[in-house]
Every structure is written in C-alpha cells, then in structure tokens.
Protein backbone atom coordinates (compact mmCIF):
# COMPACT_ATOMS: atom_id res chain seq x y z
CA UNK A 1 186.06 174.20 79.98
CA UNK A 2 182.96 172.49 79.04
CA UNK A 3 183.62 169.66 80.43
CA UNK A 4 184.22 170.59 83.94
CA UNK A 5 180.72 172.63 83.77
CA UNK A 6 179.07 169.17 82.60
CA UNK A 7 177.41 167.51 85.53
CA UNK A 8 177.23 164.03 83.70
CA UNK A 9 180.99 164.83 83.39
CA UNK A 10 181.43 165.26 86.95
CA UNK A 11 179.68 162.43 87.99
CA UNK A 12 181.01 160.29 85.70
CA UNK A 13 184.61 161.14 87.02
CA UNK A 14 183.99 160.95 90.38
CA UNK A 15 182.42 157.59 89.57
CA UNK A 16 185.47 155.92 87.79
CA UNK A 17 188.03 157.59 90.14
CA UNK A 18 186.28 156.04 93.22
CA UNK A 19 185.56 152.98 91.44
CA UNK A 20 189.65 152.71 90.71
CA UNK A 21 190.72 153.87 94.81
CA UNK A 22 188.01 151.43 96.12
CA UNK A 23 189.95 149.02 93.77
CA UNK A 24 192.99 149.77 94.63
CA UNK A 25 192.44 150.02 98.15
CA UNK A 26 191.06 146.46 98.39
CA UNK A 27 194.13 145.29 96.14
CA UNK A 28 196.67 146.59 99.09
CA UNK A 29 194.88 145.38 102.06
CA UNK A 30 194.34 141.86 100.36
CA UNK A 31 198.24 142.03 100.07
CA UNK A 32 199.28 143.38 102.70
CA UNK A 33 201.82 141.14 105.14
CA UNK A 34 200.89 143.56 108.56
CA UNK A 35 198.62 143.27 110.87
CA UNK A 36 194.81 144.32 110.34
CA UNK A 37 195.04 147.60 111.65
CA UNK A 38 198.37 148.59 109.26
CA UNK A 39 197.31 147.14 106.25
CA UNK A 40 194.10 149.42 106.61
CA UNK A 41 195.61 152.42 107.18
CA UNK A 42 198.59 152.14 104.73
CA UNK A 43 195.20 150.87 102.09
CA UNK A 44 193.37 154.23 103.15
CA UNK A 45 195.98 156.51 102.95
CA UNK A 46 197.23 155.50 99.38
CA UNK A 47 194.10 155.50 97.89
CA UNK A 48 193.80 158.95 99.53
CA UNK A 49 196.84 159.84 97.81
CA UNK A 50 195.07 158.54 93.77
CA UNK A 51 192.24 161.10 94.90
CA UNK A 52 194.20 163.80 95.83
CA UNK A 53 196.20 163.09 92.41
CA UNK A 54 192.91 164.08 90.41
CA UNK A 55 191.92 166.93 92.75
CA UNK A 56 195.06 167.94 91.69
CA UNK A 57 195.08 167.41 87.91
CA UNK A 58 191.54 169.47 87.80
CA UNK A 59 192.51 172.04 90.35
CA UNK A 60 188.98 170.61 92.44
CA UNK A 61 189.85 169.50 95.99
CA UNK A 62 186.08 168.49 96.31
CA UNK A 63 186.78 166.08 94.05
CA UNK A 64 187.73 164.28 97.96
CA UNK A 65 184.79 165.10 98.78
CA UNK A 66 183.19 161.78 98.68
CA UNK A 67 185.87 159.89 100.09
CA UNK A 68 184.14 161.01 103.66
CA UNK A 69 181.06 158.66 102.97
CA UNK A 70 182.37 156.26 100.46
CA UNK A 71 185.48 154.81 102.12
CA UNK A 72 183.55 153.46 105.37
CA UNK A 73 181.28 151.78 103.11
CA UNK A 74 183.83 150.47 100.77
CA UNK A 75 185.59 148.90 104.24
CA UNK A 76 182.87 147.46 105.78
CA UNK A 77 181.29 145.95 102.25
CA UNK A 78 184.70 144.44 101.91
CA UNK A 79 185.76 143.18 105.46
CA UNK A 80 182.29 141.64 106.22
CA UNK A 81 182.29 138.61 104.26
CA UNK A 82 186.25 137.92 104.75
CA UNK A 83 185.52 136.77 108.37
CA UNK A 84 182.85 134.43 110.22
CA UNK A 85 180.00 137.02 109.73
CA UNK A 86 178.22 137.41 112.99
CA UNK A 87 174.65 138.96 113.19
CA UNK A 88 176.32 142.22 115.87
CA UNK A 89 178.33 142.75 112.43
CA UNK A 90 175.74 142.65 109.49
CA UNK A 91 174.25 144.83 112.04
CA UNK A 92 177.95 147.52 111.95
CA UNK A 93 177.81 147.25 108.43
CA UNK A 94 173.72 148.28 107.32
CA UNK A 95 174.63 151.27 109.61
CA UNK A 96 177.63 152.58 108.18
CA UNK A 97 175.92 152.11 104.86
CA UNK A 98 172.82 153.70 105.49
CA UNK A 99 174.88 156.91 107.57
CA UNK A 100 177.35 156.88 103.73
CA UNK A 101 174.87 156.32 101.49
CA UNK A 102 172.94 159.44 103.33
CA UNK A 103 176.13 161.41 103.01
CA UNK A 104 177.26 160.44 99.73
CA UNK A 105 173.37 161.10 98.22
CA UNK A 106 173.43 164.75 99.61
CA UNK A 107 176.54 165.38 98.14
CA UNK A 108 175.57 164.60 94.78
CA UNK A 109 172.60 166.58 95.22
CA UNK A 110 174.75 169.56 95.40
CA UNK A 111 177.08 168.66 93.24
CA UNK A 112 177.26 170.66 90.09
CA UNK A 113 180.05 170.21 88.24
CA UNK A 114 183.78 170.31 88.41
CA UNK A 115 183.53 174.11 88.71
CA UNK A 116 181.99 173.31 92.20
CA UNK A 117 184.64 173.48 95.36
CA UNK A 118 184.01 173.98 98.31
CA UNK A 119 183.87 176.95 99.83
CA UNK A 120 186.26 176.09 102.63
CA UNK A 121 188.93 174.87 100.31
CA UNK A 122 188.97 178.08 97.61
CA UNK A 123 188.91 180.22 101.06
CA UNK A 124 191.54 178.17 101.74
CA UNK A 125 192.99 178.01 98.52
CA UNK A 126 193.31 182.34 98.53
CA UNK A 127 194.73 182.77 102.08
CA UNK A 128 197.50 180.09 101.85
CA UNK A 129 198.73 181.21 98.26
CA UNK A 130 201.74 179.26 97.34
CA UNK A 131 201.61 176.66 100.42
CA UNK A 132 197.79 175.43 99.15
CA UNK A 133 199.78 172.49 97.62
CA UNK A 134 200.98 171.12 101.07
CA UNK A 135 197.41 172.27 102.93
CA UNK A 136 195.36 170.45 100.06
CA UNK A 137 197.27 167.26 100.19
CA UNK A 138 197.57 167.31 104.19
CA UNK A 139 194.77 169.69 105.55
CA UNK A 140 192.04 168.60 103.28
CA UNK A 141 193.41 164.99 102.35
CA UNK A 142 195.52 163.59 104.69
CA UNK A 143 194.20 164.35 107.88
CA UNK A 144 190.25 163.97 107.41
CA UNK A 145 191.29 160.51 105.69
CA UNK A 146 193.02 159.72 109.25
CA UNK A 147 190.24 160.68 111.38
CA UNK A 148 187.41 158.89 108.98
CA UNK A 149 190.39 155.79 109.58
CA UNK A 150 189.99 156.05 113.59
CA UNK A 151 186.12 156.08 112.88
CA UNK A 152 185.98 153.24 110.59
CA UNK A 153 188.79 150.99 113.12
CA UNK A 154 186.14 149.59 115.43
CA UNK A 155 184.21 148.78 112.63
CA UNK A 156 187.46 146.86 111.27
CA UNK A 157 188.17 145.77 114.38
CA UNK A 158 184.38 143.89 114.97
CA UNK A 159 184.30 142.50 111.45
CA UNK A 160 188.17 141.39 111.63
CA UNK A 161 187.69 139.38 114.83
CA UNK A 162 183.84 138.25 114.20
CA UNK A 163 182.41 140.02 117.38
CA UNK A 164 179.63 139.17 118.52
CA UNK A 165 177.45 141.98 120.39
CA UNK A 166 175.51 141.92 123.47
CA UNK A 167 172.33 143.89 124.31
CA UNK A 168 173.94 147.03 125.32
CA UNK A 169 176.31 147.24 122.29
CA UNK A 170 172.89 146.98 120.05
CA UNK A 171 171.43 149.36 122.13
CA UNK A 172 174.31 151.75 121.75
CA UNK A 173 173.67 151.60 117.35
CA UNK A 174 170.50 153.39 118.47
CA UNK A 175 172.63 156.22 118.86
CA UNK A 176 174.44 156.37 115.58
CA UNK A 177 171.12 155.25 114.09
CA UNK A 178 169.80 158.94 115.65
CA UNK A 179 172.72 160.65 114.00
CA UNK A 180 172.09 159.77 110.85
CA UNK A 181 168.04 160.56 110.84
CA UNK A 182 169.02 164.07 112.66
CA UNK A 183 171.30 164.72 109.55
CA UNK A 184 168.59 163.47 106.86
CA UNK A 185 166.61 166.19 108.18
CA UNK A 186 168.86 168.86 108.48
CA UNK A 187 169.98 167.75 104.74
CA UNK A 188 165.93 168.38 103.50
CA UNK A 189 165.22 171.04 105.70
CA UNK A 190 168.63 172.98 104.46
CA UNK A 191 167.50 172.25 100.75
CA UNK A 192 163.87 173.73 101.17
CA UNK A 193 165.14 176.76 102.89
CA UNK A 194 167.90 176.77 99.56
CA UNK A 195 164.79 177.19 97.28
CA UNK A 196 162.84 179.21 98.90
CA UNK A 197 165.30 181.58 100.48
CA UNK A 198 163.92 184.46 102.37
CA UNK A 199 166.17 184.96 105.35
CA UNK A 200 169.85 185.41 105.79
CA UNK A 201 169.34 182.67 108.74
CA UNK A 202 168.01 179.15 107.99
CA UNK A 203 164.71 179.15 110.82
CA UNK A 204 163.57 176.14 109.68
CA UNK A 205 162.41 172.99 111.65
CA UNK A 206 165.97 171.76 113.55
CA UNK A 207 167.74 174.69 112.37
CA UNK A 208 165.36 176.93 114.47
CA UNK A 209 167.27 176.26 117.19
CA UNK A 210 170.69 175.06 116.53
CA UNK A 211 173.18 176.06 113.39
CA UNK A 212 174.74 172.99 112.76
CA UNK A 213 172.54 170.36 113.47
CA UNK A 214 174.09 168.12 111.02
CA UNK A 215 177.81 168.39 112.71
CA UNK A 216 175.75 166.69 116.09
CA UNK A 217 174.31 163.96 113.51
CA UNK A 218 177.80 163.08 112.41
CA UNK A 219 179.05 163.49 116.02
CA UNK A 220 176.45 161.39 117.19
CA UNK A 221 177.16 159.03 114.90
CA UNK A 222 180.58 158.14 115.03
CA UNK A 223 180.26 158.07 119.40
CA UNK A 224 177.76 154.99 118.79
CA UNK A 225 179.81 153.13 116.93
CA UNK A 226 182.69 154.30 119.44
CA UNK A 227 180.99 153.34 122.22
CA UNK A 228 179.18 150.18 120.79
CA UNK A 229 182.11 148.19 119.74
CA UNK A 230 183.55 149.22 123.27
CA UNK A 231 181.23 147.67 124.97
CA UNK A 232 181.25 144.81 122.69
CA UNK A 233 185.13 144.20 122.98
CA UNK A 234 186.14 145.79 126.21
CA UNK A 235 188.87 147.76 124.20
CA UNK A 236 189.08 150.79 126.01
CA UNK A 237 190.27 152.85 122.67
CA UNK A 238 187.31 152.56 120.28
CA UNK A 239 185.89 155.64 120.94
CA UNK A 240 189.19 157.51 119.70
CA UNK A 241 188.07 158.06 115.94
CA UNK A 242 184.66 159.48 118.00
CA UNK A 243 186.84 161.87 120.00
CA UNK A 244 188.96 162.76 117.07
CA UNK A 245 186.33 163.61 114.78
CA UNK A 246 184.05 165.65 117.51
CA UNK A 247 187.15 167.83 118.07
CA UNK A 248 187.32 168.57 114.17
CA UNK A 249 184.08 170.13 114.02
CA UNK A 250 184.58 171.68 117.38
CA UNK A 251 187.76 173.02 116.63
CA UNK A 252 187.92 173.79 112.59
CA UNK A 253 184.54 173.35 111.12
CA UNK A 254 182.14 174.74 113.34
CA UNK A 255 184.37 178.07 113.93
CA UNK A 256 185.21 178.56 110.30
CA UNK A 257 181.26 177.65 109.35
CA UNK A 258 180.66 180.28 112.42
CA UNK A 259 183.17 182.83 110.62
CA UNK A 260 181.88 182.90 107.33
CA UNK A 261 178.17 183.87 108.67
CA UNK A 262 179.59 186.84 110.30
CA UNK A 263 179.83 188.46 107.77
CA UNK A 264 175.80 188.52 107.41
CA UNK A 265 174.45 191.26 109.08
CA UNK A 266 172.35 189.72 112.15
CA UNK A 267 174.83 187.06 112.72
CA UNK A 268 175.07 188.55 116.40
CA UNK A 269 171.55 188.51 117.37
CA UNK A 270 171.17 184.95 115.25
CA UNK A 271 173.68 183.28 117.50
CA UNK A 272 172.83 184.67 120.59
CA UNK A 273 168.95 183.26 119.34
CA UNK A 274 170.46 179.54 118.85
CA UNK A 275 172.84 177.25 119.72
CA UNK A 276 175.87 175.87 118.24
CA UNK A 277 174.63 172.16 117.94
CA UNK A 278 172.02 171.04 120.13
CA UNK A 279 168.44 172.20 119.17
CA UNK A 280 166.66 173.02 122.08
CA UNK A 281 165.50 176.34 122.71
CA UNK A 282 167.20 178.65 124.53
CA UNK A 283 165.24 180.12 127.53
C-alpha cells in the first residue's frame, strides 16, 4: 500500500514500463515482414496490450495514461533517421515532440501516485461492474491506441517515404503548432485556478469563454498534421486519424466532461455563459 501512494514509485514504474513497450514496440516493427502501415499498427497495438497488462496487475488504468503523448514521440524519434531525412520531416517530428512532451509534462504534474485514476475510468470502473475487464482493455486501451495510430500514420507515412513538403504543407504545421500553445495555456491557467480555487467554474483567461479549450488544442492539432501531410502527398486519407479523434471528444469526452459538471450547481447558467470549445464570447 505504500508503495502505490509513493510518487517516486509511480514515476519510476511508469518510467520502466514505457521504457520496456517503447522497446518492444521498436523490436516488432524492426521485424516485421508487412508493409509500413501493418507493422505499425500490429507494433502499437501489442505494446498497448504490455501496458494494459500493468494497469491490470495494479488495478490503475491511468497507468495508459501516457501512452497518448509518448507513443507519437517514440514513432517519429524512431522512423526519422531509418529513411532519407528530409527537412518537411525533421520539421513532423520537433512538432509531435514538442505537442507529447507538452502532454506527457502535464500529466506528470498531476500525477500523484498509483492511487491516482482517472476519474473517467473509476466512473467507469463502478457503472460497468463485472464487464470493466473488457471496457478497460478495449474502451480505454484499445481504441484510443487506434485513433492516436490514425493520428500518428501521416506522420509514418512522410518519414517512411522521405516527403518532402512544399510551402503550404509548412504553412499548414502552423496550425498544429497553435494547438499545442492553446493547450499550454489552458494546462497553466487550469493549474492556477487548482490552487487558488474560488469558483465552482474555471473563469480564467481561455476558460472564460470556452470549457474545454484544451480538447480544440488537441483537435487543432492532429487536423494540421492531417491536412499538412495531405497536401504534401496528395493522399486524400490523411486527415482520417484528425476526423477520428475530433469525433472522440465530440462524442465521449466532451459529453461525459459536460456530465460530470452538472452536477455543480450553476452548471446551467455556466454553459449557457460559454461555449463548448471555441473561446470567443458569446454575444
């Protein structure tokens, strides 16, 4: 018990299971006999499968937590210098890093220790009962792992076939290069209102506005890179893993986020006050 309320602990987990799925991960695409696209997805969802297998032995689905961040940088660190390394991807890969390292640094920040899950999951965890097995390993493994894979395949995709960009596909980075300053933001301005909580309703900066101006950051995010490579490559499909991942938060994390505050008294006259992601003020 004293370990999993020891934040060195934690970390120190977290650090050698990612350390051994990055490894392992690498391992099976290096082997792999199929085709680019394959041998990254059957590499992602096995090493999905070694996190899920310590969520599971400490009873900690945010022990996947990281996987989010980590795994885009882990691919594009690792496909970069396997090709002819072209200046359009150096360019692919300091984004993805600086968006992961962003994501990865705010989760550690409130990471406590292995007592710390989500509060998704444990709602999740005491509504499903006896099927939370089969909804950790697919809802909260499985499928984000797929849609971070459709988000990460142009990526793949420019580094596997050395493209080189043109001036609108640099332009288009601009975009993801927004996302991830709109979420750095939200990220400080979410841990000062944390500290110094006097409302039931974050008001501050971005937040005045909108409620989850970090989902459009990660939106906006994922639709450069979508769009970038597409206009890079011609291939008409790169902004699927944008599409896919803008429909998760429309669809599951913005409503259940929307759900819990509810329960607040003053949610109604909050919401009618802001809007869902975009913060500008409403007339």
């Amino acid at each position: 018990m004293k370990l999993r309320q020891s934040r060195p602990f934690g970390f120190a987990l977290l650090l050698v299971v990612y350390l051994l799925a990055s490894a392992l991960g690498i391992f099976l695409y290096a082997i792999s006999p199929f085709p680019y696209w394959l041998s990254f997805l059957i590499a992602d969802v096995l090493a999905t499968g070694f996190v899920y297998l310590f969520s599971s032995i400490f009873e900690n689905a945010s022990i996947y937590d990281p996987y989010w961040s980590v795994a885009p940088m882990v691919v594009a660190l690792a496909l970069l210098p396997t090709h002819h390394i072209t200046l359009y991807g150096i360019l692919l890969t300091v984004v993805v890093i600086l968006w992961g390292v962003r994501l990865t640094a705010n989760f550690a920040y409130n990471f406590t220790s292995l007592e710390y899950q989500d509060w998704r999951y444990t709602m999740l965890e005491e509504k499903c009962g006896a099927f939370y097995p089969f909804i950790n390993l697919f809802g909260i493994h499985i499928v984000p792992t797929l849609v971070v894979y459709l988000c990460m395949l142009p990526v793949a995709y420019a580094l596997e076939f050395s493209v080189a960009g043109n001036a609108l596909s640099y332009i288009l980075l601009l975009i993801s290069l927004v996302g991830v300053a709109l979420e750095g933001v939200a990220d400080v301005e979410m841990h000062i209102y944390r500290r110094n909580r006097t409302t039931p309703f974050i008001r501050l900066g971005i937040w005045k506005h909108a409620r989850h101006p970090n989902y459009l950051g990660e939106i906006l995010m994922w639709w450069g890179i979508g769009l970038s490579v597409l206009f890079a490559t011609s291939q008409f499909w790169m902004p699927v893993g944008a599409l896919a991942n803008t429909a998760l938060f429309l669809f599951v994390s913005i409503p259940m986020a929307d759900k819990r505050q509810a329960r607040k008294e003053g949610f109604v006259e909050y919401k009618a006050q802001t809007r869902s992601l975009f913060p500008i003020p409403k007339k």
